[in-house]
Protein backbone atom coordinates (compact mmCIF):
# COMPACT_ATOMS: atom_id res chain seq x y z
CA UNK A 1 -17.75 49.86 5.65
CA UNK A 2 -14.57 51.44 7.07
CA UNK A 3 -11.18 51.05 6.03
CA UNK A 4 -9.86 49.42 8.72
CA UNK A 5 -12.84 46.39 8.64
CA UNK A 6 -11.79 45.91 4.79
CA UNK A 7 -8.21 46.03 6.12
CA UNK A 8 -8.54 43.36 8.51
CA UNK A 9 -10.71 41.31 6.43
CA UNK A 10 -8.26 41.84 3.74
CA UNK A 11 -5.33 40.54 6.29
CA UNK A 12 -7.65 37.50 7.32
CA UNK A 13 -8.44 35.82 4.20
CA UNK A 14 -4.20 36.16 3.06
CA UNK A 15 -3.63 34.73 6.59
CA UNK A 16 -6.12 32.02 5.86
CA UNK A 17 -4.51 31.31 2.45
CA UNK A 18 -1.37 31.51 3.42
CA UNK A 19 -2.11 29.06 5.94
CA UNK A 20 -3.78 26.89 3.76
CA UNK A 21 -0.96 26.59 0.75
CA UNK A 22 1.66 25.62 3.97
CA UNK A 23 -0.79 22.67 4.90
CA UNK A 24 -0.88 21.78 1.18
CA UNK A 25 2.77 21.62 1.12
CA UNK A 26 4.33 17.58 1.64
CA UNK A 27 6.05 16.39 4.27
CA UNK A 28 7.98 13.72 4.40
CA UNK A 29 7.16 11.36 7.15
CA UNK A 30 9.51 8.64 6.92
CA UNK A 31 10.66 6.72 3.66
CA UNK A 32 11.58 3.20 2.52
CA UNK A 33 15.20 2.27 1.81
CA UNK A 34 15.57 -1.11 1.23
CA UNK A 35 13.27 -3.77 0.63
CA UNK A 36 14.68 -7.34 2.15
CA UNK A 37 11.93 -9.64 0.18
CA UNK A 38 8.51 -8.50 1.12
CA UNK A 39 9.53 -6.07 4.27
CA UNK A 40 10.40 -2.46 4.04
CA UNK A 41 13.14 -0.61 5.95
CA UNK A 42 12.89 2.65 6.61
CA UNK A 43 14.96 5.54 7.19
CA UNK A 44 13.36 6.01 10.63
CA UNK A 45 14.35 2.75 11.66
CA UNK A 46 17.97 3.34 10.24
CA UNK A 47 17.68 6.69 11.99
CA UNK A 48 16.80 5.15 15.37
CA UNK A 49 19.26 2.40 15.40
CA UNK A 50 22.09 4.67 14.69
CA UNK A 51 20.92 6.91 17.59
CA UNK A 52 21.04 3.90 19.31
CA UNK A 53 24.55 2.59 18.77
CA UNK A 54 25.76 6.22 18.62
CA UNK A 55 24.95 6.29 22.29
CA UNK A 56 25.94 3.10 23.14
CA UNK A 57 29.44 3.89 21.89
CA UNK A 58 29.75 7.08 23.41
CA UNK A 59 28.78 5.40 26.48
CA UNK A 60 31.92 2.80 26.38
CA UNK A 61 33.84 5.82 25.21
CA UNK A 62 34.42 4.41 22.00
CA UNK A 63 35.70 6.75 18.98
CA UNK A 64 33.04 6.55 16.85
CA UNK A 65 33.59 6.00 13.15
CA UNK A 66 32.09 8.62 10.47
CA UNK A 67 28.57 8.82 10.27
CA UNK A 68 28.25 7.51 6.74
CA UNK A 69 30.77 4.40 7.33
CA UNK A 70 28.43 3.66 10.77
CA UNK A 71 25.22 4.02 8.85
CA UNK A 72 26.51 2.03 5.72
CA UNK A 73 27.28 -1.08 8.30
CA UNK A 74 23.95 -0.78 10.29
CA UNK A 75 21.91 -1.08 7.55
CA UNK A 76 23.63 -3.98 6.26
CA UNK A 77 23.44 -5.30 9.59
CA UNK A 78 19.79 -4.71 9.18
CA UNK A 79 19.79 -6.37 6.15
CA UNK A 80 21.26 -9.68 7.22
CA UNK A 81 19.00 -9.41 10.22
CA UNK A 82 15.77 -9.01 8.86
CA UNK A 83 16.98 -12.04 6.03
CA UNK A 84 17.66 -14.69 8.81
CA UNK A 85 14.94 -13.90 10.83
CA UNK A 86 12.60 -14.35 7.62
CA UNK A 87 14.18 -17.69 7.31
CA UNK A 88 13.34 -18.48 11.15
CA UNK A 89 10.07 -17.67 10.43
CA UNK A 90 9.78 -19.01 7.04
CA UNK A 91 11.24 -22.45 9.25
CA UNK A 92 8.74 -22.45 12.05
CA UNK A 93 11.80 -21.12 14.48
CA UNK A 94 10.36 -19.25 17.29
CA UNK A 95 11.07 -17.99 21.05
CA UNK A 96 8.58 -18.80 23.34
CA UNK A 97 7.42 -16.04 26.05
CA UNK A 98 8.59 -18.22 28.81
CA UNK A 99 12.20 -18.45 26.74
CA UNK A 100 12.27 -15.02 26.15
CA UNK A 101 10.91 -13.75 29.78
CA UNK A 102 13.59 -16.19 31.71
CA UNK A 103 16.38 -14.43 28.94
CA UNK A 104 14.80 -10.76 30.54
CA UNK A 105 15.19 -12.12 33.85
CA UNK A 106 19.38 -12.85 33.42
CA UNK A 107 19.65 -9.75 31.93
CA UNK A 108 18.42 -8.02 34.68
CA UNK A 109 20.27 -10.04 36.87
CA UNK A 110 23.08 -10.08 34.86
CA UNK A 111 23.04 -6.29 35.58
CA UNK A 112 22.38 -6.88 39.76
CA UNK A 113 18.80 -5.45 39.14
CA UNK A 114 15.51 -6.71 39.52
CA UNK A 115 13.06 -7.05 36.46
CA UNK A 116 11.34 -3.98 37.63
CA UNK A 117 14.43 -1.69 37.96
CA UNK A 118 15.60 -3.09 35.14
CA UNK A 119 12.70 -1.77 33.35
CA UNK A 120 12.75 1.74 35.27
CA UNK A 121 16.38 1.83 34.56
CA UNK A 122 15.97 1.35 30.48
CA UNK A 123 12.52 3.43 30.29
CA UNK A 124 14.92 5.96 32.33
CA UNK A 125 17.49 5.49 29.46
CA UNK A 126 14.39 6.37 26.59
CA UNK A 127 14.45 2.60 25.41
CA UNK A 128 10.96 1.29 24.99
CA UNK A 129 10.52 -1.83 26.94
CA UNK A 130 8.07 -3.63 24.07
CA UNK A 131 10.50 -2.61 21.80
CA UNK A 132 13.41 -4.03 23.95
CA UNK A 133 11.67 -7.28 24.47
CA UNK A 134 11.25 -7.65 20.90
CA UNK A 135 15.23 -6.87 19.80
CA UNK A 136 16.33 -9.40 22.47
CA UNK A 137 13.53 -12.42 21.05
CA UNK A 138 14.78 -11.19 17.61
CA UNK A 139 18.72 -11.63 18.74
CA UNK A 140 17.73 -15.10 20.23
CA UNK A 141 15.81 -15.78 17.16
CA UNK A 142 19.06 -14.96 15.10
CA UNK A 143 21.47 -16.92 17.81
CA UNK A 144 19.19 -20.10 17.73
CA UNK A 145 18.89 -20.29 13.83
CA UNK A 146 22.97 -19.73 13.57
CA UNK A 147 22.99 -22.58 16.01
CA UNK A 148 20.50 -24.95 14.20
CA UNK A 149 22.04 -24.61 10.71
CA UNK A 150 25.38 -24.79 12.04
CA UNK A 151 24.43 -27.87 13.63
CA UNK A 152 22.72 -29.35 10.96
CA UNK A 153 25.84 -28.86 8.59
CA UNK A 154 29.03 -29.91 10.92
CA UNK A 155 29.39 -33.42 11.66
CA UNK A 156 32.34 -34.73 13.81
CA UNK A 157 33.32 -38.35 13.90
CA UNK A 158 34.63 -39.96 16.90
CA UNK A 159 37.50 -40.85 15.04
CA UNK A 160 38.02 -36.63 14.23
CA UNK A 161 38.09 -36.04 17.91
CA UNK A 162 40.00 -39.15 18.83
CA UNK A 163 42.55 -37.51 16.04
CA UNK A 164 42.01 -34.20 17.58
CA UNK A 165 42.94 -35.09 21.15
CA UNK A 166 46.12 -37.22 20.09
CA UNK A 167 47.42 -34.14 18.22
CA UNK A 168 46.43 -31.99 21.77
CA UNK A 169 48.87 -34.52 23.60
């Protein structure tokens, strides 16, 4: 054998090694930061609503607070969220396709666009349309529950308003 086959052989298998102990090595993928009753949140879901709200600040051209302050405030936000709409579930509260499709439909028109360039234009923007759909049935779920156990809990007479409007007068 010549010097120069052992050589690359030699260079080979420490290539192959080398290679091998880097793939070894543990990544970390994404990790769990909270844990609101049996659901996880994750630091990729933190990660991509900040992104989110990042942009949608700079977009209004608002001064954005610091990062640790904005992420302290989403994730509680997240919190709260993922609590009430555990409760809706828990409760049998739910938005229909047909409620949430005629909600996508005054969006869109709400933003003098049809359904399908509304769609272009937030695919355009990098926002997943599934994954749109799904925050606005999740912010109707929230708004309908608010409105339901508000409802449930305030009770005005017709003597209260008769009292009310006198005191308008």
């Amino acid at each position: 054998m010549t010097y120069r086959f052992l050589l690359l052989c030699l260079l080979s298998s420490l290539s192959l090694a080398h290679a091998q102990t880097r793939r070894a090595q543990p990544v970390e993928v994404d990790r769990i930061i909270v844990v609101v009753n049996d659901e996880a949140i994750t630091a990729y879901e933190l990660r991509a609503r900040l992104a989110t709200v990042e942009r949608q600040l700079r977009d209004q051209k608002v001064q954005l607070p610091p990062r640790d302050v904005l992420e302290k405030q989403l994730l509680e936000r997240m919190i709260i969220d993922r609590v009430q709409l555990q409760y809706a579930k828990e409760t049998g509260l739910r938005i229909s396709d047909l409620d949430l499709d005629a909600a996508m439909r005054r969006i869109a028109e709400g933003n003098k666009l049809s359904l399908q360039d509304f769609r272009a234009a937030l695919e355009k923007d990098g926002i997943a349309w599934a994954k749109f759909r799904e925050d606005i049935r999740e912010e109707m779920t929230i708004a309908r529950l608010r409105e339901r156990e508000v409802d449930n809990r305030v009770v005005i007479s017709e003597g209260e308003i008769d009292n009310y409007l006198a005191s308008a007068e």
